[in-house]
Protein backbone atom coordinates (compact mmCIF):
# COMPACT_ATOMS: atom_id res chain seq x y z
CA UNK A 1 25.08 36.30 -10.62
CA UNK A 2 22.07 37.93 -9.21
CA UNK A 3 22.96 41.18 -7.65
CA UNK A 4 21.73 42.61 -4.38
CA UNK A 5 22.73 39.65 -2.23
CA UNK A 6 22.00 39.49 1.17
CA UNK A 7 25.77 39.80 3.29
CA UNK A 8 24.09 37.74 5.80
CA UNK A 9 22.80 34.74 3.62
CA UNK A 10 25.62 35.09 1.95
CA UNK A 11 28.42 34.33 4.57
CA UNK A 12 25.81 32.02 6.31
CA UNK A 13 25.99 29.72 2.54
CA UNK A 14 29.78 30.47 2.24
CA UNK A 15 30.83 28.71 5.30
CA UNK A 16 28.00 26.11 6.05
CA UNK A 17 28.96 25.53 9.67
CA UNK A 18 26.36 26.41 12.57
CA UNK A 19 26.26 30.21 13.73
CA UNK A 20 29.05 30.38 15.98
CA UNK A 21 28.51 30.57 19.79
CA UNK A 22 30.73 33.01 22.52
CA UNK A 23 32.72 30.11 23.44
CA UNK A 24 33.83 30.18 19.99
CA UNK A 25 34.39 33.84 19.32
CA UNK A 26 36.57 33.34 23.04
CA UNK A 27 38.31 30.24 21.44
CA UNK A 28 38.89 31.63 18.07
CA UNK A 29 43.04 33.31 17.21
CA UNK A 30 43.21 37.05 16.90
CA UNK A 31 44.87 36.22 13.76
CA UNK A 32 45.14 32.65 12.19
CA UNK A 33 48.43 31.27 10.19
CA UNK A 34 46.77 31.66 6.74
CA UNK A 35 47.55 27.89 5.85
CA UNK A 36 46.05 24.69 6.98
CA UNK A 37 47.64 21.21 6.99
CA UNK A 38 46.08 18.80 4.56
CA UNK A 39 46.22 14.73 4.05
CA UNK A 40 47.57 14.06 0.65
CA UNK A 41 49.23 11.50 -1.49
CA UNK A 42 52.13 12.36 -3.44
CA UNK A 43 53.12 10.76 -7.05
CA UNK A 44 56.53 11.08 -8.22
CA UNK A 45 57.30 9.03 -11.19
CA UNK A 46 56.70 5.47 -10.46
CA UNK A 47 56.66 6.02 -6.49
CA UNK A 48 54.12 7.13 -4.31
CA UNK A 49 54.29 8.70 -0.70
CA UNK A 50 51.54 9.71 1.39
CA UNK A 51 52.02 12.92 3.68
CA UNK A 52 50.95 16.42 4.08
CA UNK A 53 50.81 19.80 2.48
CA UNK A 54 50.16 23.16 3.54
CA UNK A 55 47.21 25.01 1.85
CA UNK A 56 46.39 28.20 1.71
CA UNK A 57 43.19 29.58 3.80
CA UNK A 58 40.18 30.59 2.21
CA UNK A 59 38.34 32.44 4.73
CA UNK A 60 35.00 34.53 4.77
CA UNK A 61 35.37 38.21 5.92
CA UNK A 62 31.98 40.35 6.18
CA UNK A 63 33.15 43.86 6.16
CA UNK A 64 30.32 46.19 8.04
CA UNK A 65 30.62 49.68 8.29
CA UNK A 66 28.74 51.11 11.07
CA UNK A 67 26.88 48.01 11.66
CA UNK A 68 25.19 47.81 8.41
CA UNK A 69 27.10 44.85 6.07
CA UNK A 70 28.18 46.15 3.34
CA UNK A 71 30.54 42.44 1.47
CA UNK A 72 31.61 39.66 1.91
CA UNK A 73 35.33 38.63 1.00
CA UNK A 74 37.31 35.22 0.15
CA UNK A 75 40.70 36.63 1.93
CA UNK A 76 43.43 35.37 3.69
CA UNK A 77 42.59 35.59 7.28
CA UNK A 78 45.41 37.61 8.66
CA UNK A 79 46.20 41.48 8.46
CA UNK A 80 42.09 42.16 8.48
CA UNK A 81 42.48 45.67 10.23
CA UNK A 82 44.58 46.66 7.45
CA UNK A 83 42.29 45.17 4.73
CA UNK A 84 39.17 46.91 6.50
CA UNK A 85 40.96 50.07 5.85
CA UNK A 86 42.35 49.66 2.59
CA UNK A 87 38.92 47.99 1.21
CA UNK A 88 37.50 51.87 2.58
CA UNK A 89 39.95 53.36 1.07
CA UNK A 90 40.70 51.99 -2.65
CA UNK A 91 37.09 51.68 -3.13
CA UNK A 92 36.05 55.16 -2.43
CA UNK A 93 33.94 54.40 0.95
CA UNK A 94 36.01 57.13 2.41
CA UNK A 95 38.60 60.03 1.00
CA UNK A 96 41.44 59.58 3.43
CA UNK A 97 42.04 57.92 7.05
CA UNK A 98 40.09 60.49 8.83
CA UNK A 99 37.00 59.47 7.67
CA UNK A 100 38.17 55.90 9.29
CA UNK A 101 36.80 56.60 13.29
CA UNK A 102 37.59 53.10 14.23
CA UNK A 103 38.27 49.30 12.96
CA UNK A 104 37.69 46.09 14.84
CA UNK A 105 38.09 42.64 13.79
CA UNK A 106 35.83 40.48 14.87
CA UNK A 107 37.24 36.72 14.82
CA UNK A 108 35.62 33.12 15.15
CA UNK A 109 36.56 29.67 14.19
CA UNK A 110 34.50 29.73 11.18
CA UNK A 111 34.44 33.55 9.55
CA UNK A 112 35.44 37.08 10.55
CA UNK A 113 33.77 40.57 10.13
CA UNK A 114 35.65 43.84 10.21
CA UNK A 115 33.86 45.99 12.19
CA UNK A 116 34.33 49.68 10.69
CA UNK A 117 33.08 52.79 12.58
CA UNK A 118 33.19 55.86 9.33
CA UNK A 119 32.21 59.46 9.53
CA UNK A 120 28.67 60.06 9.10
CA UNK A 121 29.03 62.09 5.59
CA UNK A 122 30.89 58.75 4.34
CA UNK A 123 27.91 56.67 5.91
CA UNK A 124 25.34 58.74 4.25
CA UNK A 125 27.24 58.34 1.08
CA UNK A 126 27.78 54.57 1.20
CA UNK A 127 24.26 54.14 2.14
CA UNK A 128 23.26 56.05 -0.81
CA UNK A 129 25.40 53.68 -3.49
CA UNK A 130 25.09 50.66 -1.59
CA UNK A 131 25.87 47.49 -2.97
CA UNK A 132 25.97 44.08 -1.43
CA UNK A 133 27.87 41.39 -2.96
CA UNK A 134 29.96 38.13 -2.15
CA UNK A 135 33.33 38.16 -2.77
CA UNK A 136 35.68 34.93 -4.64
CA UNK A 137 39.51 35.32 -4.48
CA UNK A 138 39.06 36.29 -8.51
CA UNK A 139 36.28 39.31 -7.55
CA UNK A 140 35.75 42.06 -9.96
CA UNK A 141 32.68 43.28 -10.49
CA UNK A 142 30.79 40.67 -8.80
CA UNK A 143 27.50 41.69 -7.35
CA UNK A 144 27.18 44.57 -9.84
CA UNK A 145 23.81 45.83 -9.73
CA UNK A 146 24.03 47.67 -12.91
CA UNK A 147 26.28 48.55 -15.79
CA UNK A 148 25.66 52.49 -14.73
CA UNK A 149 27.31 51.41 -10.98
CA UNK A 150 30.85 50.99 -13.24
CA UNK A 151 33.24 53.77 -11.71
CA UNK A 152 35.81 53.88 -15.05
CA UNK A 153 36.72 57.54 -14.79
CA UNK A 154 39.54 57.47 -12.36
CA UNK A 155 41.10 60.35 -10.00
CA UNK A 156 44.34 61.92 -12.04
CA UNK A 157 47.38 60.68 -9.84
CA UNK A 158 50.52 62.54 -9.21
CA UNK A 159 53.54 62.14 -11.47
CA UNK A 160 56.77 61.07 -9.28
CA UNK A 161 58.98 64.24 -8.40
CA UNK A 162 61.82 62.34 -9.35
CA UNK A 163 62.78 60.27 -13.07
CA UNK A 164 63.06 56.60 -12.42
CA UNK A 165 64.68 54.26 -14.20
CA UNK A 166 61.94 51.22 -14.77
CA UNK A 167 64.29 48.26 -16.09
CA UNK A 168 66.40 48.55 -13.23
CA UNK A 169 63.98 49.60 -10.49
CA UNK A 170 61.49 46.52 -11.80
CA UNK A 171 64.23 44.30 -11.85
CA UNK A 172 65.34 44.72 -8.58
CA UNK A 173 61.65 44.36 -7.01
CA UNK A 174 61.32 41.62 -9.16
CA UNK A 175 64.51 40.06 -7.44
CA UNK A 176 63.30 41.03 -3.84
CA UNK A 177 59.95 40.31 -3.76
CA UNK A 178 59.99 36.31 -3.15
CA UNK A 179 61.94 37.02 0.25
CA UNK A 180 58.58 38.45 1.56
CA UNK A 181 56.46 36.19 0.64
CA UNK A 182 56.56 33.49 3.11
CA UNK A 183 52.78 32.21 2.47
CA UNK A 184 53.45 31.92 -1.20
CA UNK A 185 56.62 29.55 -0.43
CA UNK A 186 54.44 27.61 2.17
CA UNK A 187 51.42 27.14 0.11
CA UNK A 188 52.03 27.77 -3.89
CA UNK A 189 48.97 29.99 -3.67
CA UNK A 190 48.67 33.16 -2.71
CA UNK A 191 49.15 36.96 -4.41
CA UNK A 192 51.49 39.22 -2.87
CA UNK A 193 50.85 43.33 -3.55
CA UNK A 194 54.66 45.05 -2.29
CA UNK A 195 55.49 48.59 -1.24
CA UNK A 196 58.62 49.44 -3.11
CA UNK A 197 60.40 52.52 -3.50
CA UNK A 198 62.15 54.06 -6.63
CA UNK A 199 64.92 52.49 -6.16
CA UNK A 200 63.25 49.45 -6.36
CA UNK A 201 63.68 47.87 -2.42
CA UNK A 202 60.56 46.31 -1.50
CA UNK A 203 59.69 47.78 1.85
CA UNK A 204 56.77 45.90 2.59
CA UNK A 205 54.64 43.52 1.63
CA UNK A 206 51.11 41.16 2.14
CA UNK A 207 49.44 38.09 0.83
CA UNK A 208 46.18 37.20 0.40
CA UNK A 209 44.20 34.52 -2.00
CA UNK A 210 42.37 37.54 -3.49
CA UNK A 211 45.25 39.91 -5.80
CA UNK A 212 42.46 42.84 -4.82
CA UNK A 213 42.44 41.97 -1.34
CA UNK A 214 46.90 41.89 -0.96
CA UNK A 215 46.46 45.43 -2.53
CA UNK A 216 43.91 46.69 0.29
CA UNK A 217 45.75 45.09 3.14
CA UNK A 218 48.64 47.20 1.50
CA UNK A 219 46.96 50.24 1.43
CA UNK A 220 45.70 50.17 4.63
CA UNK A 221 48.98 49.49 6.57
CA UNK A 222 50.49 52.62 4.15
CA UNK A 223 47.61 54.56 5.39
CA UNK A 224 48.03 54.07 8.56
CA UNK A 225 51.58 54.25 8.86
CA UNK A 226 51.08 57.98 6.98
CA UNK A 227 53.15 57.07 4.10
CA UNK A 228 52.98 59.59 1.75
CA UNK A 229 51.94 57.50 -1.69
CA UNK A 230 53.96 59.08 -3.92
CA UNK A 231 57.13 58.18 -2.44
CA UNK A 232 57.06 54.90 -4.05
CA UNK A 233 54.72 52.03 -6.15
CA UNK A 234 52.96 48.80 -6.01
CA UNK A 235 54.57 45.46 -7.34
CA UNK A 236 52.03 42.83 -7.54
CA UNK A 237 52.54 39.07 -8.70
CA UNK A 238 49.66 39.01 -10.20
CA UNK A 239 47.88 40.16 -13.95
CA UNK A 240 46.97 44.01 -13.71
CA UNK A 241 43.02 44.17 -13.89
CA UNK A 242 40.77 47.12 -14.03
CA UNK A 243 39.80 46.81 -10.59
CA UNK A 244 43.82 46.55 -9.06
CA UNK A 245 44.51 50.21 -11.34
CA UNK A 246 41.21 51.92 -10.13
CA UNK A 247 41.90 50.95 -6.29
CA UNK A 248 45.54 52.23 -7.10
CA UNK A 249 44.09 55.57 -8.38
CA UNK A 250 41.59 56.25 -5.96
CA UNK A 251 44.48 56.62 -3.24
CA UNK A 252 47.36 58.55 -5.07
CA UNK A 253 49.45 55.81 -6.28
CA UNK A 254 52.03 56.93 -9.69
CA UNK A 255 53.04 53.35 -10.45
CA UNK A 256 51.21 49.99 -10.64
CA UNK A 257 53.63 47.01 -11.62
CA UNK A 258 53.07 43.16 -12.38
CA UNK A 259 54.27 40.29 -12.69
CA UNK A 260 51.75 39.00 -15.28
CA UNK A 261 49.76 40.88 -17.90
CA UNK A 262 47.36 43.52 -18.04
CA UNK A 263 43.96 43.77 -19.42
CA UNK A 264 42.83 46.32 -21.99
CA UNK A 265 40.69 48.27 -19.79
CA UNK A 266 43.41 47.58 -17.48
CA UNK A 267 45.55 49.89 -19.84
CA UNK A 268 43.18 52.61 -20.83
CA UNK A 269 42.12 53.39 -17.17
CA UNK A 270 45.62 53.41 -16.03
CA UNK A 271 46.17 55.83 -18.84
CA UNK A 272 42.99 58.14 -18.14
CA UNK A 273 44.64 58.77 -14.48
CA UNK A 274 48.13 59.57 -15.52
CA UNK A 275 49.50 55.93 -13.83
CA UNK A 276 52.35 54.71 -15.15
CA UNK A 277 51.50 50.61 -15.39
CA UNK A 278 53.82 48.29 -16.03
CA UNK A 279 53.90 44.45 -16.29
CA UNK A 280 55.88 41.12 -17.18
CA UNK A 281 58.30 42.55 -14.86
CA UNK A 282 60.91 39.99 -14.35
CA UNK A 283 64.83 40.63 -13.59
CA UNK A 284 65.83 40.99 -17.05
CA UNK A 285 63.42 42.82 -18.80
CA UNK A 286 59.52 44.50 -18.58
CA UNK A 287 56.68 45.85 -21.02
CA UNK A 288 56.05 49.80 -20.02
CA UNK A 289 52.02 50.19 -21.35
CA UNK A 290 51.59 53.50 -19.99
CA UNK A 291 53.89 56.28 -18.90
């Protein structure tokens, strides 16, 4: 992928539906379902039924922070003040919520942007390391301009104050966590990054095609809702990837859980910042890789 992509090209290729007009922007839902109904035809052993299925939405989402573009994301269209934040905040475009002046979503039938007004030391910075790139639901380090850009020597996060008992705490959020996701049951395809505390009650939870873009919506309503971090950890159905344990660092958070596996660098980084990461967490059982 060539790096230093124009945001504007970008989202303009992405969607490849004419520049929307006001009528649209007036038209357009302040926030949309996040599924769409679809024709399809249905096979089931020898018989065959045609009907419809609910898909999940793949949307476009140009974050700008104050009014220069800085991405474009594949997300889920719903919860995009929260992502806007989160995105700021798990990858380093601000230290905390005060930096964060103002959000706006800006909705149409065809994309969004998330309109982000930052302090001007956290401009000045961003515009300094700026990268443009276009997001896919399975990011990473997509639009990378160099291998020097890599940020793998994450903040040291705080151990929890109190000793938690992972089988049972995992196993619990494992049990809990289909109840919130609603999308996931409509669709079959969405991530879901939960809130839980250490007991292991989910508290809250979002969805989103992207696994990186569930965890920013969830930072971003913790954030706002000034909920202290360490209080609690993140349960993700997803694999843990670099990217998901660096976010998690950047912001404070002790405990990164998954459903699926992690990666190696995955592992190392979560090791370097003192996380404690753990994954194939089901109700009976789970694989501790750093502590």
């Amino acid at each position: 992928m060539k790096a230093g992509i124009d945001v504007t090209t970008a989202l303009d290729s992405i969607t490849a539906q004419p520049t929307p007009t006001l009528a649209d922007t007036l038209d357009a839902p302040a926030e949309r379902a996040g599924y769409e109904c679809r024709a399809v035809t249905r096979y089931r052993r020898d018989a065959r039924t045609d009907g419809t299925d609910a898909v999940c939405e793949e949307f476009p989402v140009a974050l700008v922070f104050n009014g220069l573009s800085h991405a474009v994301m594949m997300t889920t269209p719903r919860d995009l003040e929260s992502f806007g934040v989160g995105f700021a905040l798990t990858e380093g475009i601000v230290r905390d919520l005060r930096d964060v002046l103002d959000c706006e979503v800006r909705m149409t039938s065809h994309a969004a942007e998330v309109h982000l007004t930052i302090g001007q030391g956290a401009f000045f910075a961003l515009k300094a390391r700026r990268r443009s790139l276009a997001g896919r639901s399975g990011c990473g380090l997509c639009g990378m301009e160099s291998l020097a850009m890599l940020d793998l020597a994450p903040e040291r996060v705080p151990r929890p104050r109190q000793a938690v008992d992972l089988p049972r705490v995992v196993a619990r959020a494992a049990r809990e966590l289909p109840s919130h996701q609603w999308l996931m049951t409509r669709t079959g395809g969405l991530h879901a990054a939960a809130w839980c505390d250490w007991d292991g009650a989910v508290r809250q939870a979002f969805e989103d095609v992207g696994r990186h873009n569930a965890l920013d919506k969830l930072v971003g309503a913790l954030a706002s809702a000034r909920t202290a971090f360490g209080e609690g950890f993140i349960f993700l159905s997803s694999r843990a990837s670099y990217e998901l344990v660096r976010k998690a660092a950047r912001v404070g958070i002790p405990m990164l859980a998954t459903i699926s596996a992690p990666s190696s660098l995955a592992v190392d980084m979560a090791g370097q910042a003192g996380m404690t990461l753990v994954s194939f967490c089901r109700e009976d059982g789970c694989v501790v890789y750093a502590a």
